[in-house]
Protein backbone atom coordinates (compact mmCIF):
# COMPACT_ATOMS: atom_id res chain seq x y z
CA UNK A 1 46.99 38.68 16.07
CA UNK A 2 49.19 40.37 18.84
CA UNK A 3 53.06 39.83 19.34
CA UNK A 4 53.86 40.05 22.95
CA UNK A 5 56.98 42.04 24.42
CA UNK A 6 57.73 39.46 27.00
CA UNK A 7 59.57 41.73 28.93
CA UNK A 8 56.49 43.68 29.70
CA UNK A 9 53.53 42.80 29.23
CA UNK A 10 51.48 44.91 31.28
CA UNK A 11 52.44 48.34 28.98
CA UNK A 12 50.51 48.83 25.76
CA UNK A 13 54.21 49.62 24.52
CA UNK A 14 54.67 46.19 24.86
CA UNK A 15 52.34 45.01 21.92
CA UNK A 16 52.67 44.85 18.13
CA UNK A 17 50.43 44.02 15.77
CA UNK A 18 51.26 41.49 13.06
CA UNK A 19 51.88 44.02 10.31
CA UNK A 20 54.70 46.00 12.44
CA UNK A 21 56.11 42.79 13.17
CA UNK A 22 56.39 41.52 9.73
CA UNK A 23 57.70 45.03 8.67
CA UNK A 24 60.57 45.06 11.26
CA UNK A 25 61.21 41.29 10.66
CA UNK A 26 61.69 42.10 6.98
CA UNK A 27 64.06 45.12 8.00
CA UNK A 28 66.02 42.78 9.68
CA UNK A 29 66.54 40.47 6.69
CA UNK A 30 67.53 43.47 5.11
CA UNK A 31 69.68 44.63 7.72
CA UNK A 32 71.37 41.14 7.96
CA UNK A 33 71.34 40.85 4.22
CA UNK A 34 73.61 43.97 4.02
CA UNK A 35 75.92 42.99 6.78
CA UNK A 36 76.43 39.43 4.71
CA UNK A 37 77.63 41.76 1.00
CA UNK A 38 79.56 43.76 3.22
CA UNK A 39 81.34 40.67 4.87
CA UNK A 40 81.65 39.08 1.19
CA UNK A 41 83.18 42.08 -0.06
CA UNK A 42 85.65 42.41 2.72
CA UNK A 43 86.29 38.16 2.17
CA UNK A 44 87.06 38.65 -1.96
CA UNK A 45 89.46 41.65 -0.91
CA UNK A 46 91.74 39.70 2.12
CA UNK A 47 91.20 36.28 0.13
CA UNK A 48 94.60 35.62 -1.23
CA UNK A 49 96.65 37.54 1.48
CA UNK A 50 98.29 35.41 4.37
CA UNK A 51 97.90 35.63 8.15
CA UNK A 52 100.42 37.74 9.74
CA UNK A 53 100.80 36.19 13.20
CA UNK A 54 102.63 38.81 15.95
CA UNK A 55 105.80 37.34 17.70
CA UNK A 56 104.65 35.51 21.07
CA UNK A 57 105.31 38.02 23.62
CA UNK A 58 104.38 38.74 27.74
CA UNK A 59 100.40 38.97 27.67
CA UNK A 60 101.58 41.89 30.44
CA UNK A 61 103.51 44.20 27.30
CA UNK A 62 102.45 42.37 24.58
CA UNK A 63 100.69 45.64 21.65
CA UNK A 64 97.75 45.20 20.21
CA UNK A 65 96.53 48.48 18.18
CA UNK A 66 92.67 49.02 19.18
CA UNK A 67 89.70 47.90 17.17
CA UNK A 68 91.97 44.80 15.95
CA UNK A 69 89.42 42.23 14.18
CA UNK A 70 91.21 39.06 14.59
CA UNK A 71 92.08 35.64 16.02
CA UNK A 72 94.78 35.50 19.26
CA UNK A 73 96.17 32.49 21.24
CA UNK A 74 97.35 32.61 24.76
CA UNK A 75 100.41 30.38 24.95
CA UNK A 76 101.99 29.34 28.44
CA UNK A 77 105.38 29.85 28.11
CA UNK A 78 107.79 27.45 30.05
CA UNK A 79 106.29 25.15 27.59
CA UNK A 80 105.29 26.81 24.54
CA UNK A 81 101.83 25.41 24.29
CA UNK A 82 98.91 27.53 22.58
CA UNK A 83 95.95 27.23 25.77
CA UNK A 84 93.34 29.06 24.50
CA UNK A 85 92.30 30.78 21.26
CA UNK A 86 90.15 33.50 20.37
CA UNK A 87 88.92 35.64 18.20
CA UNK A 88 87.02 39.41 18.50
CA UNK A 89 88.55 42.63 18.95
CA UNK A 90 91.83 41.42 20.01
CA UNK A 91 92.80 44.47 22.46
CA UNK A 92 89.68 44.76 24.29
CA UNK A 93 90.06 40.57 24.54
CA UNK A 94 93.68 40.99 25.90
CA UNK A 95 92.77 43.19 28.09
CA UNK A 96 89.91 41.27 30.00
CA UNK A 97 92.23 38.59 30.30
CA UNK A 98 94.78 40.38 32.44
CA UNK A 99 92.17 42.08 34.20
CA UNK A 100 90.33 39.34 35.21
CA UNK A 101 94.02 37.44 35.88
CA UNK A 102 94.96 39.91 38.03
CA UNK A 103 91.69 39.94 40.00
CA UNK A 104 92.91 36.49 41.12
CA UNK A 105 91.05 35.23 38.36
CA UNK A 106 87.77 36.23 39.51
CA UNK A 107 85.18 38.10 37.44
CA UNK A 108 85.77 42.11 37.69
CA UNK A 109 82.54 43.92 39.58
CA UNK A 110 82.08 47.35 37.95
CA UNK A 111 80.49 50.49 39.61
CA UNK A 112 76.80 49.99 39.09
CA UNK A 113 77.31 45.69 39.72
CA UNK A 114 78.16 44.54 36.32
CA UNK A 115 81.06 42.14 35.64
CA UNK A 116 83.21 41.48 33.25
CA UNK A 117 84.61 38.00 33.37
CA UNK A 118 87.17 35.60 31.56
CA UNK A 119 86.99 31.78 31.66
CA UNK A 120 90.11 31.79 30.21
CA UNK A 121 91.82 34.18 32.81
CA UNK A 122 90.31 32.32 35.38
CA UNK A 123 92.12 29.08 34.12
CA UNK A 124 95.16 30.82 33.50
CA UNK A 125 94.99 32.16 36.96
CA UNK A 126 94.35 28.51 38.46
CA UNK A 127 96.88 26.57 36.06
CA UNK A 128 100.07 29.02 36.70
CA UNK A 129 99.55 32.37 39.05
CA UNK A 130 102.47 34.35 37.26
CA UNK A 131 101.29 36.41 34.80
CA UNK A 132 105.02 36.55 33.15
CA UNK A 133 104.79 32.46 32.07
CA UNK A 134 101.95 34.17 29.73
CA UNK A 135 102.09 34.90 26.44
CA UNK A 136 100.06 36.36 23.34
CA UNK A 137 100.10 36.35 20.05
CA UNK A 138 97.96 38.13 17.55
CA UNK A 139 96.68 37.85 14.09
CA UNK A 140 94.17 40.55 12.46
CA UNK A 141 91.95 39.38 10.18
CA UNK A 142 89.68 42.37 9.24
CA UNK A 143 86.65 40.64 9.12
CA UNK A 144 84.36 39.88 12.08
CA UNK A 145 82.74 36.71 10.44
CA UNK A 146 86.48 35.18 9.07
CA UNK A 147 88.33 35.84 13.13
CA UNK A 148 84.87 33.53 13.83
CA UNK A 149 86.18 30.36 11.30
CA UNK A 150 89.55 30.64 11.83
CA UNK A 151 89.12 30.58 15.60
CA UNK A 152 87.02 27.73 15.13
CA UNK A 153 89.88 26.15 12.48
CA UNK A 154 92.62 26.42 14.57
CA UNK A 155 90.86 25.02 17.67
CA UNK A 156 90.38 22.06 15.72
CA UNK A 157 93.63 21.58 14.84
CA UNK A 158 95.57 22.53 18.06
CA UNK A 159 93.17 21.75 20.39
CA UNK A 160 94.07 24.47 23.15
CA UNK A 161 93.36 23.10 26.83
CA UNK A 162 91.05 26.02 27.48
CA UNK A 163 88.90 26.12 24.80
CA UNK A 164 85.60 24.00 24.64
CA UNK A 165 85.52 22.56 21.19
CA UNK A 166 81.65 23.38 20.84
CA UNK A 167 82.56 26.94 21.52
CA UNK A 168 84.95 27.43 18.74
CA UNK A 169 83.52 30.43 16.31
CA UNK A 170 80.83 31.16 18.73
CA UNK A 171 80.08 34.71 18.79
């Protein structure tokens, strides 16, 4: 039996035979079974410390130090409330927001026609057009899998206007 590539199925690249397949699919369990110790590990170490939430600050001057792993809301300031919530590397995050803010809140078209967008920035943009009545605040977690649930957990309980529910810990 023959597993199709169906990308291209025209190239004899594009077939494997049922042992190869089984042999990669099994090197992915093993892959993925690593990843999950790893994540474990990292859990048992950060389990009894508490989140360390930044100060709200401007979104525009607000610090984030690179390759963050963590959770972040995005809080409108004239009234305090948290809009959105989310989780990821929290600089590179940050920083697609205001881009994509200050591109009038449209996606950003990159040399070679791929975008980067923000569904957040884009409501942002449409629900206030000053990006100093933005805030952020930031919380590392360490651990790609944890930033997941307590994005998800803190959707839940604040229920941020920009965040779909069903999207909460999506990665």
């Amino acid at each position: 039996m023959n597993i199709y590539n169906f990308m291209d199925t025209t190239s004899s690249t594009s077939i494997i035979d049922e042992k190869d397949s089984v042999k990669l699919y099994k090197r992915a369990i093993d892959k993925k079974r690593l990843q999950l110790k790893e994540s474990l590990k990292q859990l048992d170490i950060i389990e009894n410390k508490v989140p360390i939430w930044s100060s709200p600050e401007p979104i525009e001057s607000a610090k984030v130090p690179s390759r963050t792993i963590g959770v972040y809301k995005i809080i409108y300031q004239p009234t305090g409330k948290v809009m959105s919530i989310g989780q990821g590397n929290v600089s590179n995050r940050k920083g697609r927001h205001k881009a994509v803010f200050r591109n009038s809140g449209k996606d950003i078209t990159h040399t070679g026609g791929t975008t980067s967008g923000s569904v957040t920035a884009q409501k942002m943009y449409r629900h206030d057009n000053n990006i100093d009545n933005w805030y952020f605040s930031w919380c590392d977690v360490k651990e790609k899998t944890l930033a997941s649930q307590y994005e998800a957990e803190l959707q839940y309980e604040l229920l941020p206007e920009f965040n779909p529910l069903h999207m909460g810990g999506a990665n």
